[in-house]
PDB file of N, CA and C in Angstrom:
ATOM      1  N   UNK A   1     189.054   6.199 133.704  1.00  0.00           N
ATOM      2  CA  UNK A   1     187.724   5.777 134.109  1.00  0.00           C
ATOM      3  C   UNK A   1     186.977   6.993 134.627  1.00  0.00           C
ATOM      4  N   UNK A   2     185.509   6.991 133.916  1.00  0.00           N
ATOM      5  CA  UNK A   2     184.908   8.452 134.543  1.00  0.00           C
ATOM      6  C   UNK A   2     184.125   8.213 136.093  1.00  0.00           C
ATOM      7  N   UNK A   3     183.637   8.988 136.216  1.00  0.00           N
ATOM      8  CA  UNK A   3     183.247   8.713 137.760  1.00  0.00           C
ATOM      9  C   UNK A   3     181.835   7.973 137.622  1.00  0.00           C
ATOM     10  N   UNK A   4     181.326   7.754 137.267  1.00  0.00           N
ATOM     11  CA  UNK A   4     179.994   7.399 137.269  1.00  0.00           C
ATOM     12  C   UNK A   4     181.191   5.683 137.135  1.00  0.00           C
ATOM     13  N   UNK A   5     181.782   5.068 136.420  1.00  0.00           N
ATOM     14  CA  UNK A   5     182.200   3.848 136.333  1.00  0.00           C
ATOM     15  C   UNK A   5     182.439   3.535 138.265  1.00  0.00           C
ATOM     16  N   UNK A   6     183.131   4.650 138.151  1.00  0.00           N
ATOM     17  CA  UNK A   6     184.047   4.073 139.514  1.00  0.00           C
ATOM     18  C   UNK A   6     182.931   3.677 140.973  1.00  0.00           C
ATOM     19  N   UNK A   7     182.051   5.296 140.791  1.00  0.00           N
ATOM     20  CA  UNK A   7     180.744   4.808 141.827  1.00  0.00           C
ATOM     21  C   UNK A   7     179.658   3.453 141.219  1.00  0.00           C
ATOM     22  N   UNK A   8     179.929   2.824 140.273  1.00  0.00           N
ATOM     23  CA  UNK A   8     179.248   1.889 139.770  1.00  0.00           C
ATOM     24  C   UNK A   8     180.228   0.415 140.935  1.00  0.00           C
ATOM     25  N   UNK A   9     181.586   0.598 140.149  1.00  0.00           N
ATOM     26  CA  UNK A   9     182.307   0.202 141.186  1.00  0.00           C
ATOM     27  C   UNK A   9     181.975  -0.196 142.470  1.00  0.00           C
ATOM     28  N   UNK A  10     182.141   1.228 143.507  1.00  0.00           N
ATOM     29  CA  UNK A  10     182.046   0.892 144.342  1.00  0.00           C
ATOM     30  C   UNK A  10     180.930   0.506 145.007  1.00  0.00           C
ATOM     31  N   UNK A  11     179.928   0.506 144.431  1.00  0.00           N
ATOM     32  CA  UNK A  11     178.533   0.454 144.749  1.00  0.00           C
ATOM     33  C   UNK A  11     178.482  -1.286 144.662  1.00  0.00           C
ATOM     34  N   UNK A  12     179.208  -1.929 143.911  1.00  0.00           N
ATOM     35  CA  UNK A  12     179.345  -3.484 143.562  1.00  0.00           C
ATOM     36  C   UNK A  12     180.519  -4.017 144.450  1.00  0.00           C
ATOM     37  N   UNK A  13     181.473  -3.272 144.871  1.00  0.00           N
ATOM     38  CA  UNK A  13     181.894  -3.760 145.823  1.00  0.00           C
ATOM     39  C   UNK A  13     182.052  -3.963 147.388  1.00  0.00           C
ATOM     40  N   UNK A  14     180.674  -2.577 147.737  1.00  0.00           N
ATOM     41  CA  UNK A  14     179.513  -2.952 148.638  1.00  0.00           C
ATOM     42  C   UNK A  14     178.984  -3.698 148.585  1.00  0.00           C
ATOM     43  N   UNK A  15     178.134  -4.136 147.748  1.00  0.00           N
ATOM     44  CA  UNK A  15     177.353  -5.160 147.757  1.00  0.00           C
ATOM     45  C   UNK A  15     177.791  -6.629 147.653  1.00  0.00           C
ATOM     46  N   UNK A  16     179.458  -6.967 147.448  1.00  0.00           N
ATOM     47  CA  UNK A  16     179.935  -7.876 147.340  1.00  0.00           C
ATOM     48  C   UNK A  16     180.359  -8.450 148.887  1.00  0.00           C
ATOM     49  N   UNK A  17     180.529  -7.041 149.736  1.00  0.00           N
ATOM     50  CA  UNK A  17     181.270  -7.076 151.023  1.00  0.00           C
ATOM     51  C   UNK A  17     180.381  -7.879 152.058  1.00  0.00           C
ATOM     52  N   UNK A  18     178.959  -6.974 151.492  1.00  0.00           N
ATOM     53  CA  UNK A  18     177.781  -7.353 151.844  1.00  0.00           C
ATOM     54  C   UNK A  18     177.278  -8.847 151.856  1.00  0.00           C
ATOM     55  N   UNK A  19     177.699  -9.373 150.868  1.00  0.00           N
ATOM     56  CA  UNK A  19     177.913 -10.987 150.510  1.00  0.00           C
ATOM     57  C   UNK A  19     178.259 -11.458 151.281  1.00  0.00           C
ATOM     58  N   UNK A  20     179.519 -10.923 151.383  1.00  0.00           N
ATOM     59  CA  UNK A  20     180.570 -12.210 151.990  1.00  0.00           C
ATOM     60  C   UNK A  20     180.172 -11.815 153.670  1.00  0.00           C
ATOM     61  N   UNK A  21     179.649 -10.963 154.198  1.00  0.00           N
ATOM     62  CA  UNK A  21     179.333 -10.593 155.361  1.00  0.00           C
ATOM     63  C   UNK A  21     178.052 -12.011 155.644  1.00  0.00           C
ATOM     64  N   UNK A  22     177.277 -11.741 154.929  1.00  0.00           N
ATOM     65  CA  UNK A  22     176.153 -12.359 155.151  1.00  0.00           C
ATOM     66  C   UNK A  22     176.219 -14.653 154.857  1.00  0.00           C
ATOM     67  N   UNK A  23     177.506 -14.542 154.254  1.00  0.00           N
ATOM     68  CA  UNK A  23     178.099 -15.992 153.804  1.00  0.00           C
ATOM     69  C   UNK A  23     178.792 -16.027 155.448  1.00  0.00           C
ATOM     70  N   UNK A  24     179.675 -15.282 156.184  1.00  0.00           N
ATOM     71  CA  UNK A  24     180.129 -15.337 157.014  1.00  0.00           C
ATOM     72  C   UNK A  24     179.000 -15.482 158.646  1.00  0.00           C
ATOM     73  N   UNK A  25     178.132 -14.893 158.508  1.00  0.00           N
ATOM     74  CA  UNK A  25     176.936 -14.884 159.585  1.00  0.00           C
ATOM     75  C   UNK A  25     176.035 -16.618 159.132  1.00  0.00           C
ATOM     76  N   UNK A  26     175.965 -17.014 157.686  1.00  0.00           N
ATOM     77  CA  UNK A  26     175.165 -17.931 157.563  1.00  0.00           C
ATOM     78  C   UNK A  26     176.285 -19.134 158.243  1.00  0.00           C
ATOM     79  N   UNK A  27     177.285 -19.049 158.065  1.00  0.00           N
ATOM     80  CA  UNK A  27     178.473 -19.973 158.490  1.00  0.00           C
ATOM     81  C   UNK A  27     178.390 -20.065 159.719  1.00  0.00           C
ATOM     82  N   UNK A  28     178.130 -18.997 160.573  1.00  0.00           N
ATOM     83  CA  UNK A  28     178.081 -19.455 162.032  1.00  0.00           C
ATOM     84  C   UNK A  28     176.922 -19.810 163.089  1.00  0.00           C
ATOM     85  N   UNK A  29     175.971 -19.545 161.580  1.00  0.00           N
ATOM     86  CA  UNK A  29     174.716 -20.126 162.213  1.00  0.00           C
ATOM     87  C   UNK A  29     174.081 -21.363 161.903  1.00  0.00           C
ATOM     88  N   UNK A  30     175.030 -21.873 161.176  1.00  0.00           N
ATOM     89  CA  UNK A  30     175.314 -23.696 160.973  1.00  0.00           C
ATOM     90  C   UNK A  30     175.764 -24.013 161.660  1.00  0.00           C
ATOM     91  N   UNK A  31     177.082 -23.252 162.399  1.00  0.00           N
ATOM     92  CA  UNK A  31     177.890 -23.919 163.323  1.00  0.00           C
ATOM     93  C   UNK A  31     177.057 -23.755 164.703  1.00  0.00           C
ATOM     94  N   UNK A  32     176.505 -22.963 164.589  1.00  0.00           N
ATOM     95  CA  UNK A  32     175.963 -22.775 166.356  1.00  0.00           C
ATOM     96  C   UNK A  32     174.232 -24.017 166.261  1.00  0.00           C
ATOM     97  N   UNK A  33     173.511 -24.164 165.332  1.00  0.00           N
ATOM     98  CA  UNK A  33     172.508 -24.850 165.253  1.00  0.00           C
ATOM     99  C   UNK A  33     173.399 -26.587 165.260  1.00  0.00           C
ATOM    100  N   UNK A  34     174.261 -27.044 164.242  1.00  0.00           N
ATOM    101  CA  UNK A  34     175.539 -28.163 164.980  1.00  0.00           C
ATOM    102  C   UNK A  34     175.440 -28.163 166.282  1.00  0.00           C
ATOM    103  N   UNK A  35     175.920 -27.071 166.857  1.00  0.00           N
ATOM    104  CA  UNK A  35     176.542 -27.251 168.007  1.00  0.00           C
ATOM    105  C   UNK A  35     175.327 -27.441 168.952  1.00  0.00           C
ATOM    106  N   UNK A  36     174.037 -27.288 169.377  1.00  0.00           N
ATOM    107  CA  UNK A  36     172.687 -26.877 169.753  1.00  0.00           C
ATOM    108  C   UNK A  36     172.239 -28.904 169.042  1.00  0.00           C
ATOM    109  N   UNK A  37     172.125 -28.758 168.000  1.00  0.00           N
ATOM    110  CA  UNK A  37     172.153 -30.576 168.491  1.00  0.00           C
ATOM    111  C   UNK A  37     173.110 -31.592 168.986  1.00  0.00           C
ATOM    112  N   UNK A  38     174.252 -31.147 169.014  1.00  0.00           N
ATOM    113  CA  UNK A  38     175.357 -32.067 169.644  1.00  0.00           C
ATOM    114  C   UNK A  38     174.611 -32.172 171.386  1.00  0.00           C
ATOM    115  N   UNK A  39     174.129 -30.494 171.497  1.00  0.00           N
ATOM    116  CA  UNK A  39     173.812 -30.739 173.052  1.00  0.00           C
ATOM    117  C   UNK A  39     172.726 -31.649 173.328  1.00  0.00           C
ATOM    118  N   UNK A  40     171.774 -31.489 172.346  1.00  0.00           N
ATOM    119  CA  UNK A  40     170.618 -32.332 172.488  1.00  0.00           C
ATOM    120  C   UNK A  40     170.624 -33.868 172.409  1.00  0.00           C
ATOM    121  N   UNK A  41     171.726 -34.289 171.519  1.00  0.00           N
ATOM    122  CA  UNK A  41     172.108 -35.722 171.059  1.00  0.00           C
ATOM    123  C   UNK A  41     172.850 -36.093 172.269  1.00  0.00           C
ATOM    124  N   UNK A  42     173.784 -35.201 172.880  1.00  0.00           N
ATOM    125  CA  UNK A  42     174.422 -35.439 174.485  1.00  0.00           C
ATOM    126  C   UNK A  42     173.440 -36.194 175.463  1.00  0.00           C
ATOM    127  N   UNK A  43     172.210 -34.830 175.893  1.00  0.00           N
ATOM    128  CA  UNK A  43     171.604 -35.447 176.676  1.00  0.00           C
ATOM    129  C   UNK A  43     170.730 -36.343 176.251  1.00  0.00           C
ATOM    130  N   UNK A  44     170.259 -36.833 175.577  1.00  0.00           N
ATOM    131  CA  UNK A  44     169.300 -38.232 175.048  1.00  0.00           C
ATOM    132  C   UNK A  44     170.399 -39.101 175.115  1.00  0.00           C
ATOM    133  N   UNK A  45     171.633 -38.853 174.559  1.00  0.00           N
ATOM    134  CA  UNK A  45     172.379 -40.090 174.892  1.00  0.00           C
ATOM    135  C   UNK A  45     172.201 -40.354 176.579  1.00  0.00           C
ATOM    136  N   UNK A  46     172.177 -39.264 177.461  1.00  0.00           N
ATOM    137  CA  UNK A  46     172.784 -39.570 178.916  1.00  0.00           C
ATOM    138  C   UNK A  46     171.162 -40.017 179.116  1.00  0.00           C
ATOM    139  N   UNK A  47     170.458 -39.396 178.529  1.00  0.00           N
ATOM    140  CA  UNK A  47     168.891 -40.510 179.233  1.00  0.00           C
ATOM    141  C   UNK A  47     168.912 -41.892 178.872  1.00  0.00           C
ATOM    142  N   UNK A  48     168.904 -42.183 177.941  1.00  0.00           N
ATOM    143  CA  UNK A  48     168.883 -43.400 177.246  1.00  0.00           C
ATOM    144  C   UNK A  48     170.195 -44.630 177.809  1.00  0.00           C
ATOM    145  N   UNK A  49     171.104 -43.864 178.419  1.00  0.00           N
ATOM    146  CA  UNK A  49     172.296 -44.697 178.703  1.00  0.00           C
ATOM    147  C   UNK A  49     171.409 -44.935 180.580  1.00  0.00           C
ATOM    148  N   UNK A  50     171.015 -44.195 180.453  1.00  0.00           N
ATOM    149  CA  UNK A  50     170.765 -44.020 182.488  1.00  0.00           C
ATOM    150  C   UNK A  50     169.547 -44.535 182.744  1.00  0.00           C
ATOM    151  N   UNK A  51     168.895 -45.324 181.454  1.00  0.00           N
ATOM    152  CA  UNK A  51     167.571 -46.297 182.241  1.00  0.00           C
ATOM    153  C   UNK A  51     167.994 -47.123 182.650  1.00  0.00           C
ATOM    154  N   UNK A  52     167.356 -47.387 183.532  1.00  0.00           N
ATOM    155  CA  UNK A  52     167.285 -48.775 184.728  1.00  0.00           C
ATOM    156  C   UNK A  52     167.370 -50.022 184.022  1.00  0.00           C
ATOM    157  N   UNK A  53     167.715 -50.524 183.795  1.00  0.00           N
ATOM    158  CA  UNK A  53     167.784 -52.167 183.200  1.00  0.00           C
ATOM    159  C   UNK A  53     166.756 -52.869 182.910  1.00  0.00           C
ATOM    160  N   UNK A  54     165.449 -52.411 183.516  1.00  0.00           N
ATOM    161  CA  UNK A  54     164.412 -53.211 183.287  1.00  0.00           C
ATOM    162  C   UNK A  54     163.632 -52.320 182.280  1.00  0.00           C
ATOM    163  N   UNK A  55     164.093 -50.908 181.696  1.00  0.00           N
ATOM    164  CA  UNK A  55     163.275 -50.439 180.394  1.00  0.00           C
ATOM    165  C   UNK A  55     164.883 -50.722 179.170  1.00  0.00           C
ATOM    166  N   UNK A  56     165.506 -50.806 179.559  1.00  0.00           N
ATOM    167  CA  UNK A  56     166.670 -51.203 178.470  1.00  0.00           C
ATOM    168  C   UNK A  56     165.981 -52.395 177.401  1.00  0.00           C
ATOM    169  N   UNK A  57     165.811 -52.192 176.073  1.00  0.00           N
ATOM    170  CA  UNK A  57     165.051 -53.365 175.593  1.00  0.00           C
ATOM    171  C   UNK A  57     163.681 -52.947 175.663  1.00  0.00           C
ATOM    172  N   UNK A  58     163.205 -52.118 176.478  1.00  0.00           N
ATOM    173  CA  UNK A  58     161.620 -51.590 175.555  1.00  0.00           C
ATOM    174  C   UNK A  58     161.506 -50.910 175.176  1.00  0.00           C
ATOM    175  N   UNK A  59     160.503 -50.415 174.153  1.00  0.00           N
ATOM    176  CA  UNK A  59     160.062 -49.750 173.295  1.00  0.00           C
ATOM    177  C   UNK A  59     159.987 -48.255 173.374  1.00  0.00           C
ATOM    178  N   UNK A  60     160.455 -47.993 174.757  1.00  0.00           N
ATOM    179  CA  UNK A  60     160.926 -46.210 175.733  1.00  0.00           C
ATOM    180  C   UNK A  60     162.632 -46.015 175.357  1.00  0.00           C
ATOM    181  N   UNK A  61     163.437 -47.368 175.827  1.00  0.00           N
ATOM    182  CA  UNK A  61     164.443 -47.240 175.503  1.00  0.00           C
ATOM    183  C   UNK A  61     164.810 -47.068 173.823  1.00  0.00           C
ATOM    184  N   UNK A  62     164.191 -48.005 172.818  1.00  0.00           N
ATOM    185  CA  UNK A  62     164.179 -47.990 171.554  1.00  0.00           C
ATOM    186  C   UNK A  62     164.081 -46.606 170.908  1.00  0.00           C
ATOM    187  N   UNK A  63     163.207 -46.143 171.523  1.00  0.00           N
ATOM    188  CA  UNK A  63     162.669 -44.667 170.897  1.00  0.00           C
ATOM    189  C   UNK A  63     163.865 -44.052 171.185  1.00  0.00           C
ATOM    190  N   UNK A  64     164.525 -43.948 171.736  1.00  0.00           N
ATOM    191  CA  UNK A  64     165.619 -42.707 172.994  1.00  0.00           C
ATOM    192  C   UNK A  64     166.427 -43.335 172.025  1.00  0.00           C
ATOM    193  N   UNK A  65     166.822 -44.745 171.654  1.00  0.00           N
ATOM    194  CA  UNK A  65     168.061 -45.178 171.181  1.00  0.00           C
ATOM    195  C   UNK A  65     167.720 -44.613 169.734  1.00  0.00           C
ATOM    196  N   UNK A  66     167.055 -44.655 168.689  1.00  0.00           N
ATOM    197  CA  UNK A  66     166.599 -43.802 167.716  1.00  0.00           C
ATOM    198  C   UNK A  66     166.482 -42.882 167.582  1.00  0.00           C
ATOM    199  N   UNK A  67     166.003 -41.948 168.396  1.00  0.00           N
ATOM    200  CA  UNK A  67     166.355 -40.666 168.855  1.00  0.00           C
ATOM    201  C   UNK A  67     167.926 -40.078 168.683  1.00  0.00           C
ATOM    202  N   UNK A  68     168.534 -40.618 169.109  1.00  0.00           N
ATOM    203  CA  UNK A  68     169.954 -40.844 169.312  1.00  0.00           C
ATOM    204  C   UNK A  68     170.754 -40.967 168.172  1.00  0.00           C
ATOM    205  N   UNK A  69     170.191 -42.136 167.539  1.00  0.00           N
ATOM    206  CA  UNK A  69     170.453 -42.192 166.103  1.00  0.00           C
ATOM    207  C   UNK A  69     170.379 -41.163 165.432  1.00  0.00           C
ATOM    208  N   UNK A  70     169.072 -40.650 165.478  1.00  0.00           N
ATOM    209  CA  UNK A  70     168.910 -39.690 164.073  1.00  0.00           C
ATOM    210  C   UNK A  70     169.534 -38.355 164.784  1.00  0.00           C
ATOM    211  N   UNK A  71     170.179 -37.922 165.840  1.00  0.00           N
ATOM    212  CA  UNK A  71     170.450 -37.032 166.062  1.00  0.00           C
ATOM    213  C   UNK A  71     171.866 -36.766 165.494  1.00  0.00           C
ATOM    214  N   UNK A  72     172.844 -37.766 165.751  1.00  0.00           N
ATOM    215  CA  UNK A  72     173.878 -38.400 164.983  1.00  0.00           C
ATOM    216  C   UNK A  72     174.208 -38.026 163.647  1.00  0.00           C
ATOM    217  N   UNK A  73     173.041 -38.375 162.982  1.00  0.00           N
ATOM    218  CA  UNK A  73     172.811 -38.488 161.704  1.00  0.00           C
ATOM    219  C   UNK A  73     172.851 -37.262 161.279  1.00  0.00           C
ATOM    220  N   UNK A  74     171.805 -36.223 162.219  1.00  0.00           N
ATOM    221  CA  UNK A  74     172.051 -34.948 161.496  1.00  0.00           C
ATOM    222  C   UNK A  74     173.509 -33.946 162.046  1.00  0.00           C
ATOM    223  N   UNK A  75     173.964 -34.258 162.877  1.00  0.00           N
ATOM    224  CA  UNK A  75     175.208 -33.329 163.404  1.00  0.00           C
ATOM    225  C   UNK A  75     176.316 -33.746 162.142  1.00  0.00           C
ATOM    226  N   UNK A  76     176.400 -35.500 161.668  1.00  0.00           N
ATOM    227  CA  UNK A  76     176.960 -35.881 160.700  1.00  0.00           C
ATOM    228  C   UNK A  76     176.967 -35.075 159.222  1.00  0.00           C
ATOM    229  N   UNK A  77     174.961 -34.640 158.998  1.00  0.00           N
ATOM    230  CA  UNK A  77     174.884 -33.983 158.076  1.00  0.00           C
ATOM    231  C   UNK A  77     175.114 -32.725 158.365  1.00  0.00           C
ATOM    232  N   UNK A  78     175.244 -31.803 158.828  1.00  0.00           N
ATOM    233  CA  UNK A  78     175.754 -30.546 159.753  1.00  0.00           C
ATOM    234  C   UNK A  78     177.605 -30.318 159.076  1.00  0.00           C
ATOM    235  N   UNK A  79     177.865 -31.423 159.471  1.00  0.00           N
ATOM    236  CA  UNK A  79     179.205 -31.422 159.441  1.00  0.00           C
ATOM    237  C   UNK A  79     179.653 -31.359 158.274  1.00  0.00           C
ATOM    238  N   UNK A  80     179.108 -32.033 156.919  1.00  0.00           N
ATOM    239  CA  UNK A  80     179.240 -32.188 155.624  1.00  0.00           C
ATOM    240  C   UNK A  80     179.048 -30.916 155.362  1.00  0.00           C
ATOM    241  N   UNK A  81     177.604 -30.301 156.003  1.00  0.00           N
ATOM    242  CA  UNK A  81     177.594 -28.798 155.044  1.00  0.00           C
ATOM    243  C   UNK A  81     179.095 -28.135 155.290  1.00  0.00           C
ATOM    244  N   UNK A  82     179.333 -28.317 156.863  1.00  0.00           N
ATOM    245  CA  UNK A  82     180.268 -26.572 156.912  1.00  0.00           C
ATOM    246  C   UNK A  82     181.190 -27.551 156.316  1.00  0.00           C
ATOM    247  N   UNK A  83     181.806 -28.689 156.056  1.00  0.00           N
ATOM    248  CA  UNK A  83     182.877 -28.732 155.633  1.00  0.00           C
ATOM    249  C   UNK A  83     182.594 -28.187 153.875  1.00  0.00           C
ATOM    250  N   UNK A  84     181.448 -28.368 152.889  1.00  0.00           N
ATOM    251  CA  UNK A  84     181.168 -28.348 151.688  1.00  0.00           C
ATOM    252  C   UNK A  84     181.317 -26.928 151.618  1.00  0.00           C
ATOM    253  N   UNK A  85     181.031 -25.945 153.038  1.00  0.00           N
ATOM    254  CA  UNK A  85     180.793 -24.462 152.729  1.00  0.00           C
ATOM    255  C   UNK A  85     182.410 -23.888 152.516  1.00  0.00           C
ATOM    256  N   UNK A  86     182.457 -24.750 153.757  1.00  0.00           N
ATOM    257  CA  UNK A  86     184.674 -23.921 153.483  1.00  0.00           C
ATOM    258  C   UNK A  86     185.584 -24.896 152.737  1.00  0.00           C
ATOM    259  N   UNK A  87     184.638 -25.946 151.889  1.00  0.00           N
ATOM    260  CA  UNK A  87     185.814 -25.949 150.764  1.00  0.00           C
ATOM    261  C   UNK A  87     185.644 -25.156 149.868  1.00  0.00           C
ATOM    262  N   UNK A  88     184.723 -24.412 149.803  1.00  0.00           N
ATOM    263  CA  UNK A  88     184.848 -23.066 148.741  1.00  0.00           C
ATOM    264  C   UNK A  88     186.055 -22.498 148.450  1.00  0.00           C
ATOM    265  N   UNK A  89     186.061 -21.977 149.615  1.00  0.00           N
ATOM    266  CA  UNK A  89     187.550 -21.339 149.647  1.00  0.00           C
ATOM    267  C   UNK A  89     186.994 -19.886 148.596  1.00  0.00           C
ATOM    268  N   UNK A  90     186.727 -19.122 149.322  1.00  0.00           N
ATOM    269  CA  UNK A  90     186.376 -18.050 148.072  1.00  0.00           C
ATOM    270  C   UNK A  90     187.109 -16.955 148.493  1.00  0.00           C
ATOM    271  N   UNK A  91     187.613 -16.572 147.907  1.00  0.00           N
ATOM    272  CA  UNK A  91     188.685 -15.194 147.558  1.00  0.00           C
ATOM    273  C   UNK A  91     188.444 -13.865 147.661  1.00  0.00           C
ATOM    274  N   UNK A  92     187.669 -13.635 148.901  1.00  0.00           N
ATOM    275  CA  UNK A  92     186.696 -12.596 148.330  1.00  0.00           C
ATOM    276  C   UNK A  92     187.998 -11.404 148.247  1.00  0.00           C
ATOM    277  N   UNK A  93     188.944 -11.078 149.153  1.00  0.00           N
ATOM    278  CA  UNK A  93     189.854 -10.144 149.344  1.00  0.00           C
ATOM    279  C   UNK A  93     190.180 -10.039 147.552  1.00  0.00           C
ATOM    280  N   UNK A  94     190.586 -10.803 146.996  1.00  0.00           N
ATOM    281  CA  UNK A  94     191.380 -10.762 145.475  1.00  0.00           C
ATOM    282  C   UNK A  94     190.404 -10.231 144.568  1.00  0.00           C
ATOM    283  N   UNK A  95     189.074 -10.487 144.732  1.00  0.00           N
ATOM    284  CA  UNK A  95     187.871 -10.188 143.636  1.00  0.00           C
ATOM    285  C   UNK A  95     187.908  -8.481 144.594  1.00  0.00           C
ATOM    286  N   UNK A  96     187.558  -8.084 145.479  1.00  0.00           N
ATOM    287  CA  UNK A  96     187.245  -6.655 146.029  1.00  0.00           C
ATOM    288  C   UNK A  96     188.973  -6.008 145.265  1.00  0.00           C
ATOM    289  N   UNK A  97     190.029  -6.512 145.774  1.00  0.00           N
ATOM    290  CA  UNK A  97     191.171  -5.662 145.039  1.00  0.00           C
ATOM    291  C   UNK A  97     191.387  -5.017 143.378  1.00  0.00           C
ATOM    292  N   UNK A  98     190.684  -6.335 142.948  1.00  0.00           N
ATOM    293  CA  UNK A  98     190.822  -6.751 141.388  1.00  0.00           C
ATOM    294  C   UNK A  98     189.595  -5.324 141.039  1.00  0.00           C
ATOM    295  N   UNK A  99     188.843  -5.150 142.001  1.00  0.00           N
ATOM    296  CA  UNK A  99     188.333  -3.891 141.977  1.00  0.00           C
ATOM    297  C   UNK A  99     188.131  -2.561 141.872  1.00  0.00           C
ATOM    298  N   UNK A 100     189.157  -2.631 142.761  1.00  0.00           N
ATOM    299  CA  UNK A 100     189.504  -1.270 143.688  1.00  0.00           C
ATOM    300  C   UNK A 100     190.946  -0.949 142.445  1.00  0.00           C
ATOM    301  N   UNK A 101     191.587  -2.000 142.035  1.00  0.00           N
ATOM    302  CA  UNK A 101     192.563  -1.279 141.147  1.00  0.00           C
ATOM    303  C   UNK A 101     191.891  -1.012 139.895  1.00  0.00           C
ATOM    304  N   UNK A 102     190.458  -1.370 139.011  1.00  0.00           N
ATOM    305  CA  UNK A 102     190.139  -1.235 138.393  1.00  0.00           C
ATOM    306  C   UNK A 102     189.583   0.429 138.462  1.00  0.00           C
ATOM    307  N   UNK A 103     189.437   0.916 139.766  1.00  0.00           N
ATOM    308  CA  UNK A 103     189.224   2.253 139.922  1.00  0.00           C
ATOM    309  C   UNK A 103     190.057   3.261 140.069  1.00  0.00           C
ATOM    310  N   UNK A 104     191.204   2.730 139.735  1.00  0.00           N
ATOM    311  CA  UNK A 104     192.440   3.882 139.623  1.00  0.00           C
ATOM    312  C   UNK A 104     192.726   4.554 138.534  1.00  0.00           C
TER     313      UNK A 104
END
């Protein structure tokens, strides 16, 4: 292999590293925005649980209890992504090697 292949190479397996760097940062900024409504769905739950009995059943409590709901809903959808992201399962170590021996 002449050199111009190999810096072609490695120039692609920068930019692959680069990938998986940037797949790895998007991953934890699903998990930390998850985690940032769990807190929010927490406390609306603790408001909504801590009205007085006489707004339980109106249309303050309803909202909070919906609120609640859809907060649910999205930590639920949250959860689907990262699980959909790491069933990938992507290899990146085997594709960068499959590389690097191609430059020997």
């Amino acid at each position: 292999m002449n050199n111009t292949r190999r810096k072609n190479i490695k120039q692609t397996i920068d930019r692959f590293c680069s990938i998986r760097k940037k797949l790895e940062e998007l991953m934890s900024e699903v998990e930390s925005v998850k985690s940032d409504v769990e807190d929010i769905q927490w406390e609306e739950e603790e408001y909504r649980d801590n009205m007085p009995e006489n707004l339980q059943g109106s249309e303050r409590y309803d909202k909070a209890d919906s609120a609640c709901t859809s907060l649910s809903d999205a930590v639920d959808s949250l959860d689907d992504m990262i699980g959909a992201i790491g069933a990938l399962d992507f290899d990146f170590d085997d594709v960068t090697t499959c590389l690097e021996e191609a430059m020997e």
